[in-house]
Protein backbone atom coordinates (compact mmCIF):
# COMPACT_ATOMS: atom_id res chain seq x y z
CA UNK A 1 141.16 127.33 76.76
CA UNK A 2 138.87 129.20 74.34
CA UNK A 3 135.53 130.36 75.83
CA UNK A 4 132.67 129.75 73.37
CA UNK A 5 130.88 133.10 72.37
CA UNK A 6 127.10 132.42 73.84
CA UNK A 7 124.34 132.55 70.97
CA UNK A 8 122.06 135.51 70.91
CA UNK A 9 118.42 135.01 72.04
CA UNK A 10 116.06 134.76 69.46
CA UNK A 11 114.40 138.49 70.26
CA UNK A 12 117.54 140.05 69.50
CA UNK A 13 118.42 138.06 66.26
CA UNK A 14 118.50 140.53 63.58
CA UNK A 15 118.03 139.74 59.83
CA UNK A 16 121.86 139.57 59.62
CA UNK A 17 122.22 136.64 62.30
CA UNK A 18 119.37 134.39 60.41
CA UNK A 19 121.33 131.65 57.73
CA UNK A 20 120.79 131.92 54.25
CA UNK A 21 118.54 129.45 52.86
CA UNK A 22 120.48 128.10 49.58
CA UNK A 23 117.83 126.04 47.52
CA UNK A 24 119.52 122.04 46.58
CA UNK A 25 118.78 119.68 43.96
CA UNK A 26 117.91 116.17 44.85
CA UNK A 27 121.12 115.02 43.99
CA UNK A 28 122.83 117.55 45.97
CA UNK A 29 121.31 116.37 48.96
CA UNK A 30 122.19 112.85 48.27
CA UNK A 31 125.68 114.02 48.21
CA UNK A 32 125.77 115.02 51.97
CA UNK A 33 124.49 112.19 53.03
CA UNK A 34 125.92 109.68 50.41
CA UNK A 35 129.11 108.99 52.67
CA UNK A 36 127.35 108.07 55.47
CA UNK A 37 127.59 104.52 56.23
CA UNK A 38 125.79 101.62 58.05
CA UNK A 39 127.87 99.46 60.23
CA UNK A 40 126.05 95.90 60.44
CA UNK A 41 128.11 94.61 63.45
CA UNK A 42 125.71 96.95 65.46
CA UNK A 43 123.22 95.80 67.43
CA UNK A 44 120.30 98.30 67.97
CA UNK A 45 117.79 97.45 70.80
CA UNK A 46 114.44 96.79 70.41
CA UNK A 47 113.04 99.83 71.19
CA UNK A 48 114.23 100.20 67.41
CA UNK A 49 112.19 97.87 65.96
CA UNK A 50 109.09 99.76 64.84
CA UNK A 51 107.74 97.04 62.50
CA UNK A 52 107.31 94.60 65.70
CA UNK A 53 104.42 93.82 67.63
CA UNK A 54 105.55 93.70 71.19
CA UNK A 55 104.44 90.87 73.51
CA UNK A 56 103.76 90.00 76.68
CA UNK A 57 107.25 88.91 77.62
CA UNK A 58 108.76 92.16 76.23
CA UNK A 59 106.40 93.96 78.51
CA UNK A 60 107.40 91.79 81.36
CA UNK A 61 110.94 92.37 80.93
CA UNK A 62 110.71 95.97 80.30
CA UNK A 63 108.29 96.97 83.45
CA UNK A 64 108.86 93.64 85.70
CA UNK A 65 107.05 93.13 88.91
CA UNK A 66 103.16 93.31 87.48
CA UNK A 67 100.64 90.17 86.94
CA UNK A 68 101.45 88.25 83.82
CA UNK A 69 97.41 89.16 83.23
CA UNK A 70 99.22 92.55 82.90
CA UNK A 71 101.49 92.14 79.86
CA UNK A 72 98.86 90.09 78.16
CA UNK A 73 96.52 92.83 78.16
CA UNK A 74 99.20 94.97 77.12
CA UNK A 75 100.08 92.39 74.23
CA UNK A 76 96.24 92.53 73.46
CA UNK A 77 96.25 96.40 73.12
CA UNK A 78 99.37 96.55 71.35
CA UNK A 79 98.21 94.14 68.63
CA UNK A 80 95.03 96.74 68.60
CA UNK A 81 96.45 99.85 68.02
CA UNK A 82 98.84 98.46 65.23
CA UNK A 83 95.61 97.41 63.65
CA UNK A 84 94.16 101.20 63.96
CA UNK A 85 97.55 102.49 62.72
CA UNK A 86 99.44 100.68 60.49
């Protein structure tokens, strides 16, 4: 087994430790990333879905055990604050 050489602390990084920057066209970076791919047959979870308004039953099942008054104030506040930021 190989033991990994540990990284030097950042006070005793000299100039010679620090990466080069190497400046990239637009299309260069599209080329890294250009063979990534997107595999439909997975399912994210919800806390993925940024463009959703959450209600009062996805409150309920993520934090059971309050009053249902609970989640709909939290539905109420979350339909707010998506109106302050949208």
């Amino acid at each position: 087994m190989v033991k990994a050489k540990m990284p030097k602390l950042l006070t005793e990084m000299t100039e010679k430790d620090k990466g080069e920057f190497i400046e990239m066209t637009d299309d260069e970076i599209g080329d890294i990333v250009k063979g990534l791919q997107i595999n439909e047959d997975i399912k994210l979870g919800s806390e993925f879905n940024f463009d959703k308004i959450y209600d009062a039953q996805y409150y309920a099942e993520k934090f059971p055990g309050f009053d249902d008054f609970v989640y709909q104030i939290l539905e109420h506040e979350t339909i707010e604050l998506n109106k302050e930021n949208p």
